[in-house]
Protein backbone atom coordinates (compact mmCIF):
# COMPACT_ATOMS: atom_id res chain seq x y z
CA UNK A 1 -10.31 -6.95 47.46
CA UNK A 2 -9.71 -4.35 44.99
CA UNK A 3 -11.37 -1.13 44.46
CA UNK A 4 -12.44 -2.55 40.73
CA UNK A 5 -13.63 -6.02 42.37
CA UNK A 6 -15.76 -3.74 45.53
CA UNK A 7 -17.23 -1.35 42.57
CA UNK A 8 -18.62 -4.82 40.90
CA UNK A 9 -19.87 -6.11 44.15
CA UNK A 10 -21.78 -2.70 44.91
CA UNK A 11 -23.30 -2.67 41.62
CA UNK A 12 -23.92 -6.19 41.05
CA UNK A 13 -25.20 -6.51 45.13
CA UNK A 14 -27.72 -2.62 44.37
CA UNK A 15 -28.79 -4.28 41.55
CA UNK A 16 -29.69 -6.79 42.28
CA UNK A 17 -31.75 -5.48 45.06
CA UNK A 18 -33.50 -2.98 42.98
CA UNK A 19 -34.75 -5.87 40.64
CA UNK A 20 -36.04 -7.65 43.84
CA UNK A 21 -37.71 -4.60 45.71
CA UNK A 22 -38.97 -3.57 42.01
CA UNK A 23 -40.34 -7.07 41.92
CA UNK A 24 -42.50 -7.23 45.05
CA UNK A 25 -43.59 -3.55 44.00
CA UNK A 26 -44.87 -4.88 40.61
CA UNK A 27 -46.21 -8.32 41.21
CA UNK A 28 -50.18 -7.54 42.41
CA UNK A 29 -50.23 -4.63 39.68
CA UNK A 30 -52.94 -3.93 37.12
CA UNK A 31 -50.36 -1.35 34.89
CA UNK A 32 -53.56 -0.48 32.95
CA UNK A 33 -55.60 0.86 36.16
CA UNK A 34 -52.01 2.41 37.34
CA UNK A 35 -51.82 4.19 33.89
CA UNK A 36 -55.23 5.46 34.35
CA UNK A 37 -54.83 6.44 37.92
CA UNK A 38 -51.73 8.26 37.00
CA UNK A 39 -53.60 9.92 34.17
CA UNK A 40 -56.25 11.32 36.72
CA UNK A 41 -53.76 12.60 39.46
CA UNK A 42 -54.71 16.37 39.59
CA UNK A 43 -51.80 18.51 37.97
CA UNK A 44 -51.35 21.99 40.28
CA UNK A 45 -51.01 19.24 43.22
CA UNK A 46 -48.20 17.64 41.20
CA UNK A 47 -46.88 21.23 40.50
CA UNK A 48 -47.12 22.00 44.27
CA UNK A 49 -45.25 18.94 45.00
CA UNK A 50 -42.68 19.49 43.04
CA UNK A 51 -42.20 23.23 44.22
CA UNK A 52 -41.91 22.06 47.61
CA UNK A 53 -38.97 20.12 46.82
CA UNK A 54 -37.20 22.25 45.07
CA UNK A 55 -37.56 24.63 48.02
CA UNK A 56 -36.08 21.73 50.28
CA UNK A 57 -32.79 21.40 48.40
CA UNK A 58 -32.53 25.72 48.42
CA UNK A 59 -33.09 25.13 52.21
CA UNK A 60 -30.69 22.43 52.53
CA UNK A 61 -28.07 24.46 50.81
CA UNK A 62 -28.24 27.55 53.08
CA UNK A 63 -28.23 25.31 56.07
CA UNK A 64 -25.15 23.58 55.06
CA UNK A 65 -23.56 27.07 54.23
CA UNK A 66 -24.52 28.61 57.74
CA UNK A 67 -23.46 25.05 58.74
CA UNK A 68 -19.72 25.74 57.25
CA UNK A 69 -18.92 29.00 59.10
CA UNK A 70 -16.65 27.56 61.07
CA UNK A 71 -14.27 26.70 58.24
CA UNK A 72 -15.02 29.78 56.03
CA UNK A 73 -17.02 32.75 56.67
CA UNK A 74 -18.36 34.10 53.34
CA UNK A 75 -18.79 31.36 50.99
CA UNK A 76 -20.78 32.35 47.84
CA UNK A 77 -23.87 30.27 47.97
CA UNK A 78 -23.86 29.27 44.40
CA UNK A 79 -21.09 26.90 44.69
CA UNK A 80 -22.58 25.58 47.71
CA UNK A 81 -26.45 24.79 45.80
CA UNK A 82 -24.46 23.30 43.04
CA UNK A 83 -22.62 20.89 44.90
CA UNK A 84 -25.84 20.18 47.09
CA UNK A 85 -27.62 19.24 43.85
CA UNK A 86 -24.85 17.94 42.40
CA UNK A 87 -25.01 15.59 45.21
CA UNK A 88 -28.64 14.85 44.69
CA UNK A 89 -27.71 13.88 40.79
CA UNK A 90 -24.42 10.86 41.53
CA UNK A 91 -26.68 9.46 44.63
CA UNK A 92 -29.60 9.37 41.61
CA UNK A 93 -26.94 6.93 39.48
CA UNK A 94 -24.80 5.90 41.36
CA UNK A 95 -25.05 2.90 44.78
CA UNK A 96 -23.46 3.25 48.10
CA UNK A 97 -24.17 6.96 48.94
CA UNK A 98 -21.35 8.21 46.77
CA UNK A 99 -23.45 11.75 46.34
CA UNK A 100 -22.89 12.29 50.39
CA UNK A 101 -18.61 12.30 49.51
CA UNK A 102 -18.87 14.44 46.47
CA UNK A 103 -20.60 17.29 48.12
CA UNK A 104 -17.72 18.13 50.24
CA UNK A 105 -15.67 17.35 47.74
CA UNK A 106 -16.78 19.88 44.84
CA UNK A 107 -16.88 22.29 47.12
CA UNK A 108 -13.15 21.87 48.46
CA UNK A 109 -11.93 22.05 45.01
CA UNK A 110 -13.84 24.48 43.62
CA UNK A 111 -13.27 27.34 47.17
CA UNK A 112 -9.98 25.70 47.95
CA UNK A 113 -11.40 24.52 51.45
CA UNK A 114 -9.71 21.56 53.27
CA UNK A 115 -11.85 18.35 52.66
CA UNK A 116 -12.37 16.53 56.13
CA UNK A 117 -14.18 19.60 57.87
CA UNK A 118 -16.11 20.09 55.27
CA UNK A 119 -16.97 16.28 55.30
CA UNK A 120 -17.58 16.80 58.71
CA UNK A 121 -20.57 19.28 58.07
CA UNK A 122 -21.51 16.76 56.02
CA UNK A 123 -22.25 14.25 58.24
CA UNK A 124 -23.41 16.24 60.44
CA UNK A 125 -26.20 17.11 58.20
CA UNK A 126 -27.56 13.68 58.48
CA UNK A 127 -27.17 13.45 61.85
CA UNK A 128 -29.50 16.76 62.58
CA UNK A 129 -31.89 15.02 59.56
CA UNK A 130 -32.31 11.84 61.88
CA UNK A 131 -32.91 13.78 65.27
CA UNK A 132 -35.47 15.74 62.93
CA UNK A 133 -37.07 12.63 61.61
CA UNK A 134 -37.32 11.47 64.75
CA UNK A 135 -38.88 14.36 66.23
CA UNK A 136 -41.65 14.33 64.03
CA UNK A 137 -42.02 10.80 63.90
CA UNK A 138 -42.72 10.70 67.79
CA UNK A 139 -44.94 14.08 67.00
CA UNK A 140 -46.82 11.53 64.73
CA UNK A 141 -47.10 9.05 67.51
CA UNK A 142 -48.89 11.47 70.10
CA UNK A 143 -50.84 13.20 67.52
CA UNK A 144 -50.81 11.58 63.76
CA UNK A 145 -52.24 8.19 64.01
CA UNK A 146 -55.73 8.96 63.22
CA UNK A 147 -56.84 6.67 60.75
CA UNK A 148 -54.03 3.79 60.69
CA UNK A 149 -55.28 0.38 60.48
CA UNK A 150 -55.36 -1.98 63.27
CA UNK A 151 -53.07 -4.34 61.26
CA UNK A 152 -50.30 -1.83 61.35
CA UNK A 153 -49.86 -2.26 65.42
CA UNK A 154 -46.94 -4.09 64.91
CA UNK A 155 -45.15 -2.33 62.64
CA UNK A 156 -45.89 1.10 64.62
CA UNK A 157 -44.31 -0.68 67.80
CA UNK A 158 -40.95 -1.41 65.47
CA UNK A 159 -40.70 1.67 64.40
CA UNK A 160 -41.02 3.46 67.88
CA UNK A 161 -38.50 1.57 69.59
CA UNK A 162 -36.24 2.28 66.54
CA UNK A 163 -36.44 6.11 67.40
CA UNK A 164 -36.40 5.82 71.06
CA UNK A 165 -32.99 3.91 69.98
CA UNK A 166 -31.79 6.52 67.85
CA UNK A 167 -32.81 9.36 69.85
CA UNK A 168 -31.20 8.01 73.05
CA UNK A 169 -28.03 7.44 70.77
CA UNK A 170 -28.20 10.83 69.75
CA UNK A 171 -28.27 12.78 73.07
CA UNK A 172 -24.97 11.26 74.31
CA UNK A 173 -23.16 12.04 71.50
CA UNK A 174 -24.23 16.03 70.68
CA UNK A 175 -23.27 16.37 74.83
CA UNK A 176 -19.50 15.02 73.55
CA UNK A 177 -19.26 17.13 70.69
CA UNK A 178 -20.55 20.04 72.88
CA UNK A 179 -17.49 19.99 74.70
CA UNK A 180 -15.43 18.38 72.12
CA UNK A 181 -15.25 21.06 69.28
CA UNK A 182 -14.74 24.31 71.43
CA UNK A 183 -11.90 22.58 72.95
CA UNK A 184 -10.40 20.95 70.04
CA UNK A 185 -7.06 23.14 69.41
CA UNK A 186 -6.24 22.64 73.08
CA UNK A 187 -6.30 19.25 72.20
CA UNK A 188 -4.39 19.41 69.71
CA UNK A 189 -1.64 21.09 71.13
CA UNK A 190 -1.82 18.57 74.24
CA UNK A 191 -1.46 15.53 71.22
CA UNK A 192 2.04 17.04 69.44
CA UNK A 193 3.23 17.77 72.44
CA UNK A 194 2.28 14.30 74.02
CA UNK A 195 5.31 12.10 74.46
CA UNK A 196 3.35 9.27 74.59
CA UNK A 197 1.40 9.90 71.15
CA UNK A 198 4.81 10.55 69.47
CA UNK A 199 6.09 6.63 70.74
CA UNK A 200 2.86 6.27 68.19
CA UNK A 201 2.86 7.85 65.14
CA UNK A 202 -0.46 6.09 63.50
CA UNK A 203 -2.57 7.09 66.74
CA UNK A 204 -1.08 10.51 67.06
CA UNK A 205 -2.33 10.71 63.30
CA UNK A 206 -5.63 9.29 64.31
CA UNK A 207 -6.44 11.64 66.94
CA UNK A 208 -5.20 14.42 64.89
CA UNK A 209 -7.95 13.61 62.01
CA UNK A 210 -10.57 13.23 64.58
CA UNK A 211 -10.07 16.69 65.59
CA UNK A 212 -9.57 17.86 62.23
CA UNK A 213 -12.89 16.12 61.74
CA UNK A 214 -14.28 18.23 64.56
CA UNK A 215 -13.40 21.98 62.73
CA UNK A 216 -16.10 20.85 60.99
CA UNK A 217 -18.45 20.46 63.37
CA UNK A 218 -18.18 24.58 64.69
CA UNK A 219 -22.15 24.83 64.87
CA UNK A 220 -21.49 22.61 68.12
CA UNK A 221 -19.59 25.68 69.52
CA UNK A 222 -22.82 27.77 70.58
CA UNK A 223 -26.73 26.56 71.66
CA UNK A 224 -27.90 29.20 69.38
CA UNK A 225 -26.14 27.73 66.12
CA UNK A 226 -27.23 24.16 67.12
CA UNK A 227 -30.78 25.55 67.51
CA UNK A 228 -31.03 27.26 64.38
CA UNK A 229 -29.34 24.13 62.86
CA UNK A 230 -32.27 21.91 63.71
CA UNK A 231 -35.31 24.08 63.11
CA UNK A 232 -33.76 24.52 59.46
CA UNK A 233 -33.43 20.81 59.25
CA UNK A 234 -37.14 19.98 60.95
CA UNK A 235 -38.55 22.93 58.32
CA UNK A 236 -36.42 20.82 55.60
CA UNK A 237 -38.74 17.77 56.50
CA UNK A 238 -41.66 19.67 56.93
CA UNK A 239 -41.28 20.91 53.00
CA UNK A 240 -40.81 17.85 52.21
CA UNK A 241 -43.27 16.20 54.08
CA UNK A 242 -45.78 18.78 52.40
CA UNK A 243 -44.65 17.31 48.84
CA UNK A 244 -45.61 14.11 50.50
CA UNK A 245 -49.23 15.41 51.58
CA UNK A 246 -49.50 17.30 48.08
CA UNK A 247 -48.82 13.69 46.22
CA UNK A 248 -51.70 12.12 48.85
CA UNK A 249 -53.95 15.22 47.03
CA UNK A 250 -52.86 14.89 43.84
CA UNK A 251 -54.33 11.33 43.69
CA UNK A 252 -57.55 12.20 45.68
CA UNK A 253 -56.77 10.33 48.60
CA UNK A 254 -59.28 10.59 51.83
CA UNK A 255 -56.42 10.42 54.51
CA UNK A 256 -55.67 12.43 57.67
CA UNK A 257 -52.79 15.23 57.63
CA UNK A 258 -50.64 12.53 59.62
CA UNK A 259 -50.32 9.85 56.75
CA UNK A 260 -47.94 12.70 55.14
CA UNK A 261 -45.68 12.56 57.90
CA UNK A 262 -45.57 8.36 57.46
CA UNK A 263 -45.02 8.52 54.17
CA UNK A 264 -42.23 11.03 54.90
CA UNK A 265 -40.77 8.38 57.19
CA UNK A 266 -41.31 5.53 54.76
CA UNK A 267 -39.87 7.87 52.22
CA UNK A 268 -36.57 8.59 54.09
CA UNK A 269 -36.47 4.66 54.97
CA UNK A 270 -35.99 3.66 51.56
CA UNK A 271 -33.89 6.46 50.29
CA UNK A 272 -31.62 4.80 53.11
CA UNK A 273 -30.98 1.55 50.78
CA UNK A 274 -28.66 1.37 48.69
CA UNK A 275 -30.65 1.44 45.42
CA UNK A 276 -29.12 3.77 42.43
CA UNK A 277 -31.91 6.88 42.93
CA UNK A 278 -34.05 4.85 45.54
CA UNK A 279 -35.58 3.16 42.33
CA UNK A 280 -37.13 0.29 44.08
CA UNK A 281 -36.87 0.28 47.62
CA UNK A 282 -38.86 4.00 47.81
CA UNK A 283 -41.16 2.93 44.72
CA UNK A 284 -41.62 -0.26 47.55
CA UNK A 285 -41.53 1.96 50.55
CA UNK A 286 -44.80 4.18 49.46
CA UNK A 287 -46.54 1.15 48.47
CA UNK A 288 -46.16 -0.21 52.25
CA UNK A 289 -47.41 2.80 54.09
CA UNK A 290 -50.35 3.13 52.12
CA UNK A 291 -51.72 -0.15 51.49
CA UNK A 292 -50.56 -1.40 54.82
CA UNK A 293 -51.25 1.31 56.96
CA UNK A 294 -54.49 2.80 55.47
CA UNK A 295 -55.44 0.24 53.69
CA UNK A 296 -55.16 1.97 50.44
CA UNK A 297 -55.89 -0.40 47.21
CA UNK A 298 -52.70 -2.22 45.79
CA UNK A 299 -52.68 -0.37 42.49
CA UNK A 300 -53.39 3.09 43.94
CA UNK A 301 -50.21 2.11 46.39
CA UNK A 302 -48.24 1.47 43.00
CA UNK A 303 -49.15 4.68 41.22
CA UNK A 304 -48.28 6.72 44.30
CA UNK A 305 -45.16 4.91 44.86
CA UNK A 306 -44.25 5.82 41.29
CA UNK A 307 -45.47 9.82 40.91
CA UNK A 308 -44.24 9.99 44.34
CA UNK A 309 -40.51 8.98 43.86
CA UNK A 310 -40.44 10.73 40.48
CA UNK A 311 -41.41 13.72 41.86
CA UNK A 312 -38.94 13.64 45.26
CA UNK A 313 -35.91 12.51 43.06
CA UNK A 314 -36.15 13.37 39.52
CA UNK A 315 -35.87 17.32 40.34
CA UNK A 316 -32.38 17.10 41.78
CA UNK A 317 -31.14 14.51 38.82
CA UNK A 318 -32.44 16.51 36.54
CA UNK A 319 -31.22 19.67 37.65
CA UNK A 320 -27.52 18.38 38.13
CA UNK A 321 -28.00 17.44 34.43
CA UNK A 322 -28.64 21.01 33.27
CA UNK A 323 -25.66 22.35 35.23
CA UNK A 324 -23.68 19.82 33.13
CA UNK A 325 -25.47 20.31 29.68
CA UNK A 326 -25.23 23.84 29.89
CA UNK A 327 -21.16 23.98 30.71
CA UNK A 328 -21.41 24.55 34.58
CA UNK A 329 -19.45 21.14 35.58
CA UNK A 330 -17.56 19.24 33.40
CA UNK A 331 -18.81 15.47 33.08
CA UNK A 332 -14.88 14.71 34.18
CA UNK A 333 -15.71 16.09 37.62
CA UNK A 334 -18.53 14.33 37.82
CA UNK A 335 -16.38 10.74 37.34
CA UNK A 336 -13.62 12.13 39.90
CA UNK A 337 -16.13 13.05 42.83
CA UNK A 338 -17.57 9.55 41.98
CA UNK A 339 -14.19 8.03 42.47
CA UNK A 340 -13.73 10.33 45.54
CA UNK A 341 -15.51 8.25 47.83
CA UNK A 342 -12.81 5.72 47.82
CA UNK A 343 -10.17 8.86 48.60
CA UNK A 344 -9.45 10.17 52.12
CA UNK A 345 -8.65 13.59 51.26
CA UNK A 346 -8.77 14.85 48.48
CA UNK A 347 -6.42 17.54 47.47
CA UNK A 348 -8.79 21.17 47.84
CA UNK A 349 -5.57 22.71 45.54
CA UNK A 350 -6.39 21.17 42.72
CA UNK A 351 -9.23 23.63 40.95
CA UNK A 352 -12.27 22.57 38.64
């Protein structure tokens, strides 16, 4: 398949999905009522939300910068926020996750900074996002379920064994890179030197990029990085679980302080599908924790699904926007990061 024919089957496979999940968001809607409701939602709550994410996305850029020591020391933080909202604004039009490729690759053309550790730091952002989520998703388990309807049993026992799951995954895996990335130049040496690895050029490659792969990964190198690592990512999810109990506010909603921290998790669920901008599967993914897990009317669930994803998405679109109306990134780097996903390296020479 070509890259042409897989572009068409993304879009045509994400849209199609969006007009499904928009579908079963829609169908048991009064708009009138949810025009009303939306009318009445009280506006310094709104404003509050809306601060709160912007925060996030600072936060989210300083981590990744403390994150990328161990490529560069002394990278400006402007270029890193741009890219991070950048990031925020091709994920917002564009299926398949290409925003999570383009950050690491602004920022390698624009500093000159090889590509794969910097896609590295990347990923490994998500990966301290999940352990995060989970934390506070088991936090909600021990201490947040006040209030949650019986019906919702089920659906509470899915979603627990999910995070045991990912949890247990996780361990496992930071132990390896623990002792992986402080040892990775050793390794390296031991691989050109390997006779065996030179009878095999496309391994010797392989291995190579793995470890190239791991400079990337330097907060792994010391407990205190990896500790300040997650406590930025947990206070990440904190501000934006906030946003999530200001939108509850906003709407005058009479629901414990845990129902933030489910939404948070329904939120981050259906930012996971590959919908341009999570337009219907967050919209969808509101609407389920509220009406089915506090029984919150069907319309109200609508109306909060929509404030609630136009508040937790529209800032970053938006604001990747102005960098481009106002001269900051030229629309034809915008196309190439989007095309960058499909690009293993991409050259870090080659300036904005």
């Amino acid at each position: 398949m070509t890259s042409r024919e897989k572009r068409w089957l993304t879009w045509t496979v994400s849209l199609a999905l969006t007009a499904g999940l928009l579908y079963l968001f829609l169908r048991k809607a009064h708009l009138a009522k949810v025009l009303e409701e939306a009318r009445e939602a009280s506006v310094p709550f709104i404003l509050l939300a809306l601060g709160l994410e912007v925060l996030s996305v600072f936060l989210r850029a300083y981590r990744w910068r403390y994150m990328m020591r161990a490529v560069k020391s002394g990278i400006p933080f402007a270029p890193v926020l741009k890219a991070t909202v950048l990031s925020f604004t091709l994920s917002g039009f564009i299926p398949g996750r290409v925003g999570e490729v383009a950050k690491p690759y602004f920022l390698s053309r624009w500093q000159k900074l090889p590509f794969t550790p910097l896609l590295a730091s990347a990923v490994l952002e998500r990966g301290m996002d999940l352990i995060a989520l989970v934390i506070l998703w088991l936090g909600f388990i021990l201490f947040g379920t006040a209030g949650v309807a019986p019906d919702a049993d089920p659906y509470m026992e899915i979603f627990s064994k999910i995070s045991y799951v990912f949890l247990g995954a996780a361990l496992p895996v930071g132990l390896f890179l623990f002792w992986l990335v402080p040892r990775r130049r050793v390794l390296d040496r031991i691989a050109r030197r390997s006779a065996r690895l030179a009878r095999s050029p496309l391994l010797l490659r392989a291995f190579r990029l793995v470890l190239r792969f791991a400079g990337g990964l330097g907060t792994f190198q010391r407990k205190r990085d990896i500790l300040a690592v997650f406590l930025m990512s947990l206070a990440i999810w904190l501000l934006i679980g906030g946003s999530c109990w200001a939108i509850i506010q906003a709407l005058a909603l009479e629901l414990p302080l845990g129902a933030s921290i489910l939404l948070l998790m329904f939120v981050s669920f259906g930012a996971a599908i590959p919908t341009p901008g999570g337009v219907g599967s967050v919209h969808a993914a509101i609407q389920l924790a509220l009406v089915k897990f506090y029984e919150v009317p069907e319309d109200m669930g609508v109306t909060a699904g929509i404030l609630g994803h136009a508040v937790m998405f529209f800032p970053g679109i938006l604001w990747g926007l102005l960098y481009v109306a106002f001269g900051r990134v030229r629309f034809t780097e915008l196309k190439q990061a989007a095309a960058s996903k499909e690009d293993s390296d991409p050259d870090p020479a080659a300036g904005p």
